[in-house]
N, C-alpha and C. Protein backbone atom coordinates (compact mmCIF):
# COMPACT_ATOMS: atom_id res chain seq x y z
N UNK A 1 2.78 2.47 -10.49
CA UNK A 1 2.13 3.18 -9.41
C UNK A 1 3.12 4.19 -8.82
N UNK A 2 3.68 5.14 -9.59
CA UNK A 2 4.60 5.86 -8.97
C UNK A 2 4.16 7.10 -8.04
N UNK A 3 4.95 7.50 -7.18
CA UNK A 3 4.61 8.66 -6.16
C UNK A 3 4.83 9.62 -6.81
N UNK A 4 4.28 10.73 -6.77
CA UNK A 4 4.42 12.04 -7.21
C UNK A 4 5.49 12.85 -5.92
N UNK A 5 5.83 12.68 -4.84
CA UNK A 5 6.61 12.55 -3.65
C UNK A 5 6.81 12.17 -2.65
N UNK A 6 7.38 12.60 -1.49
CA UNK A 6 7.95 11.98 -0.34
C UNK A 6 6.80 11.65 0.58
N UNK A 7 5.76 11.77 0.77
CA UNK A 7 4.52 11.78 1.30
C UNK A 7 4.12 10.30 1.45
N UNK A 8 3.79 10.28 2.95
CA UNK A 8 2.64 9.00 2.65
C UNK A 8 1.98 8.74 1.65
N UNK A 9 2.15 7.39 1.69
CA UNK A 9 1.37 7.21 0.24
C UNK A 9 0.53 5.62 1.14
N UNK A 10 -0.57 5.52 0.14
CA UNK A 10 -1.89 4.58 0.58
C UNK A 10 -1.99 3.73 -0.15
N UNK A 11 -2.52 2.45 -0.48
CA UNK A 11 -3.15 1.91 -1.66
C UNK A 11 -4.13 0.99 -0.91
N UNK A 12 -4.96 0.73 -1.95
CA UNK A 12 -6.16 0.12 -1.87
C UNK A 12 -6.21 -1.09 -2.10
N UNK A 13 -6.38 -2.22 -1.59
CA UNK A 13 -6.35 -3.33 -2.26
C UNK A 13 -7.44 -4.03 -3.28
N UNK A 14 -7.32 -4.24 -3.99
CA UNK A 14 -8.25 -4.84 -5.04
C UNK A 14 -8.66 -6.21 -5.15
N UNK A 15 -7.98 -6.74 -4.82
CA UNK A 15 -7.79 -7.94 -5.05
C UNK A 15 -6.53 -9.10 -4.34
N UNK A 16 -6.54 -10.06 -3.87
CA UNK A 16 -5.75 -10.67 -3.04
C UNK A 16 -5.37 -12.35 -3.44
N UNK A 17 -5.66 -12.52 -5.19
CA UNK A 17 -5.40 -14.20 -5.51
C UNK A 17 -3.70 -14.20 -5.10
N UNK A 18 -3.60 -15.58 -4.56
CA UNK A 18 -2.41 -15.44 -4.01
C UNK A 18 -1.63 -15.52 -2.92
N UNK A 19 -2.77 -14.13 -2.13
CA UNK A 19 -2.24 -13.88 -0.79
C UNK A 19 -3.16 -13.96 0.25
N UNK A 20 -4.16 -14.52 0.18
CA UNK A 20 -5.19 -14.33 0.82
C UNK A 20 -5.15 -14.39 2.87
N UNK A 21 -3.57 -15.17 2.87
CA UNK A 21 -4.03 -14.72 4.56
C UNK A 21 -3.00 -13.32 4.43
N UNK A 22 -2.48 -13.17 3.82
CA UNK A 22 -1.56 -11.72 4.14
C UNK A 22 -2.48 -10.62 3.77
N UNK A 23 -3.36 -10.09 2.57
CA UNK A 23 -3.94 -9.26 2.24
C UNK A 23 -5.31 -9.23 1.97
N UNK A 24 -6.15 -8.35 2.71
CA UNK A 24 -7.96 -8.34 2.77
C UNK A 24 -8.19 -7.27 1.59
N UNK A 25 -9.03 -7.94 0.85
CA UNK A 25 -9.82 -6.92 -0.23
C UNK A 25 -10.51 -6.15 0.33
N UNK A 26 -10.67 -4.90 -0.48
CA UNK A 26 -11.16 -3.20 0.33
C UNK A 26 -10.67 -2.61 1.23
N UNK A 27 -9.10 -3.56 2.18
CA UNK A 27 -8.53 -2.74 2.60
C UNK A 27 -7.52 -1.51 2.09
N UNK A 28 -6.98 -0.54 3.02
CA UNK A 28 -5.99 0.18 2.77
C UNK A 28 -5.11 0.31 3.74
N UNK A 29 -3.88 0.53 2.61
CA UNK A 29 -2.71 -0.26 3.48
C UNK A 29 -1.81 0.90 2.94
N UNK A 30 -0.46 0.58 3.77
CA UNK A 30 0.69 1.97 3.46
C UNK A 30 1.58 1.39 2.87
N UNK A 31 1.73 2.31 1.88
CA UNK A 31 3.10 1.80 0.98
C UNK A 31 4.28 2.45 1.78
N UNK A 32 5.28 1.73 1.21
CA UNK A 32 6.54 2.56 1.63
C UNK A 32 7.24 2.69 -0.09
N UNK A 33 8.45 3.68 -0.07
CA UNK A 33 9.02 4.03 -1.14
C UNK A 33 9.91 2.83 -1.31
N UNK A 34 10.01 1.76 -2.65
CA UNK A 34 10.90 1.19 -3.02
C UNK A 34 11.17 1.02 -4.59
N UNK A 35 12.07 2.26 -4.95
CA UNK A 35 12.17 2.55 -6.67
C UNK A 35 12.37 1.04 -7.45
N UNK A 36 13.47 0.40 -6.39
CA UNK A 36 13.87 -0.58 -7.46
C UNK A 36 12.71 -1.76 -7.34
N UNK A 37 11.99 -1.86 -6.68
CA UNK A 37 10.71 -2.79 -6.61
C UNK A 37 9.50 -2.90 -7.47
N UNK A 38 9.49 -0.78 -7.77
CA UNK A 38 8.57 -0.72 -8.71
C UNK A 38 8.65 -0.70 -10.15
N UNK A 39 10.37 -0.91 -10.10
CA UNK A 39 10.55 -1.07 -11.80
C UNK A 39 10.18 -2.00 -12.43
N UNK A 40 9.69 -3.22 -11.03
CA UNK A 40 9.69 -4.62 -11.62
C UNK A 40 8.53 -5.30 -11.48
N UNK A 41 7.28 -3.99 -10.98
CA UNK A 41 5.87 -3.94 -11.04
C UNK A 41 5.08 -4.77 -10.06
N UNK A 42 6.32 -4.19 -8.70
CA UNK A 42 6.11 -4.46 -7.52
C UNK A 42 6.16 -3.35 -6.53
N UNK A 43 4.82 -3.48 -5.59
CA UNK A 43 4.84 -2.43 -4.41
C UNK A 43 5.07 -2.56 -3.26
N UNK A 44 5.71 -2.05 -2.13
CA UNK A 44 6.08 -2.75 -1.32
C UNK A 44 5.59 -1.98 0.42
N UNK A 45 4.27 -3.18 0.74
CA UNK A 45 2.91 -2.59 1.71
C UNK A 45 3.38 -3.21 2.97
N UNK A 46 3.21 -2.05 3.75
CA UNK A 46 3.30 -2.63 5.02
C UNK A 46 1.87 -3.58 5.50
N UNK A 47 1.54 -4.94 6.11
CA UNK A 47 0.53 -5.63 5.93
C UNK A 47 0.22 -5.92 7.42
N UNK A 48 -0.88 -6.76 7.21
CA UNK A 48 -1.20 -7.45 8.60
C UNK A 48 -0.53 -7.07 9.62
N UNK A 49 0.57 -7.92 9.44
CA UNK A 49 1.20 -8.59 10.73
C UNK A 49 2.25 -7.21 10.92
N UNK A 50 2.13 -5.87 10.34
CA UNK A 50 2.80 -4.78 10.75
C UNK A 50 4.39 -4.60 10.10
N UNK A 51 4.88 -5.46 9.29
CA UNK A 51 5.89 -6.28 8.61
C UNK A 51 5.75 -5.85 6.93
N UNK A 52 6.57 -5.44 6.12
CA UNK A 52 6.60 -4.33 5.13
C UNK A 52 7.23 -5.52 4.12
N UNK A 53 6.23 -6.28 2.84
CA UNK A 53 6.48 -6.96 1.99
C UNK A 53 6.40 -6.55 0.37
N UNK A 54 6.88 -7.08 -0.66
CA UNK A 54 6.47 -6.98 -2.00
C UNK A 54 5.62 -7.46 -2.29
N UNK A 55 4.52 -7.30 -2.80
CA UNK A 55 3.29 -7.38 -4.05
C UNK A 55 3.39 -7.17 -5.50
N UNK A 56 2.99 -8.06 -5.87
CA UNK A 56 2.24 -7.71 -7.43
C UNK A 56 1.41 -6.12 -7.61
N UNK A 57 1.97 -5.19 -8.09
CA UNK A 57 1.13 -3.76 -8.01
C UNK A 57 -0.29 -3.50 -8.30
N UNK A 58 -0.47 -4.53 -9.49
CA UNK A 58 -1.86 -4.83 -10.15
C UNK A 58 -2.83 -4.92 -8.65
N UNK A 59 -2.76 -5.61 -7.75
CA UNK A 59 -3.37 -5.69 -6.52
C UNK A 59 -3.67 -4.80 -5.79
N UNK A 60 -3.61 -4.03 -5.83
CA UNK A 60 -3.93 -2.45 -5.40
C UNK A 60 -3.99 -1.73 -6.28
N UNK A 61 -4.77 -0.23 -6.00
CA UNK A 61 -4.88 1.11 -6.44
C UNK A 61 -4.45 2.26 -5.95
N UNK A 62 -3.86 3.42 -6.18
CA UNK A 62 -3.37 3.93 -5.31
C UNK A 62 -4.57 5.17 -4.33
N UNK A 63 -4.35 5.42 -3.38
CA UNK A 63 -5.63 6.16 -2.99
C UNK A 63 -4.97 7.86 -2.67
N UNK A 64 -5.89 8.20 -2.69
CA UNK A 64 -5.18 10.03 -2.09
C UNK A 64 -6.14 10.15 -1.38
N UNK A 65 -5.38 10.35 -0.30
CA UNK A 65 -6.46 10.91 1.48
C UNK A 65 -6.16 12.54 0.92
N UNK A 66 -7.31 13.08 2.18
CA UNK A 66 -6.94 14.35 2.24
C UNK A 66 -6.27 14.69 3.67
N UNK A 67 -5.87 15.59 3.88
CA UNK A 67 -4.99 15.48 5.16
C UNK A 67 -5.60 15.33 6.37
N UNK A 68 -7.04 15.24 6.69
CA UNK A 68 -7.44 14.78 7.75
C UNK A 68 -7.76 13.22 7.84
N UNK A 69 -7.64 12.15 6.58
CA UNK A 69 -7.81 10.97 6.86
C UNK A 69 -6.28 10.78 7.02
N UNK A 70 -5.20 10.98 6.51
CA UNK A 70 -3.94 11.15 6.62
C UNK A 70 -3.31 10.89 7.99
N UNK A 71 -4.00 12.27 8.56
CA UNK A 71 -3.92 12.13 10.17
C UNK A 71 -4.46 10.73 11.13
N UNK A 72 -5.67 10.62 10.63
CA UNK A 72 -6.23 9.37 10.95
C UNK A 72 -5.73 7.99 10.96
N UNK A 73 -5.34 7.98 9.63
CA UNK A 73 -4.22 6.68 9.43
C UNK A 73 -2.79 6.54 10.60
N UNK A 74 -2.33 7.70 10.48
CA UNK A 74 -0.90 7.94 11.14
C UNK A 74 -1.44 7.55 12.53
N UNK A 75 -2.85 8.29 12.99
CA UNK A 75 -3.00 8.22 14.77
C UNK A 75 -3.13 6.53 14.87
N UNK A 76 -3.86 5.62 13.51
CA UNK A 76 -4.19 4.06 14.25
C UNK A 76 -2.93 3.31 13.88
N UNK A 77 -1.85 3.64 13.18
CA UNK A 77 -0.67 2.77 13.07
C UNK A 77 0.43 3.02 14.13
C-alpha cells in the first residue's frame, strides 16, 4: 500500500478479524507514513482511541479524497 507522497493518506477498512474492538468495517481511518512497517505488510492507522497502531495491510484499502473531503477529515480530527 505505498504512498505516492507526503500527503495525507486514508484507508478504508475492509475487514477487522482480529481486531474487532480496535477497528469498525467501512470505516476510514488515517494512515501515517511508516516505510519500515510497510516492508513487512503492515500499515500503521491512527484508530479509535486517537492512538496510532500497526495492522495487517490486507485490512484496508487505500482511499483518495479529493481535497474538499480532505479538508473535512482534517476539520473532525
Amino acid at each position: 500500500m505505498a504512498r505516492q507522497n507526503n500527503r495525507r493518506h486514508y484507508v478504508l477498512c475492509v475487514a477487522n478479524r482480529g481486531f474487532q474492538t480496535s477497528l469498525v468495517v467501512r470505516r476510514v481511518y488515517r494512515a501515517l507514513p511508516d516505510p519500515a512497517a510497510e516492508t513487512r505488510g503492515l500499515v500503521r492507522v491512527v484508530d479509535e482511541t486517537g492512538e496510532h497502531y500497526l495492522y495487517p495491510e490486507q485490512l484496508f484499502v487505500a482511499v483518495e479524497s479529493p481535497p474538499a473531503a480532505s479538508r473535512a477529515f482534517r476539520a473532525a480530527s
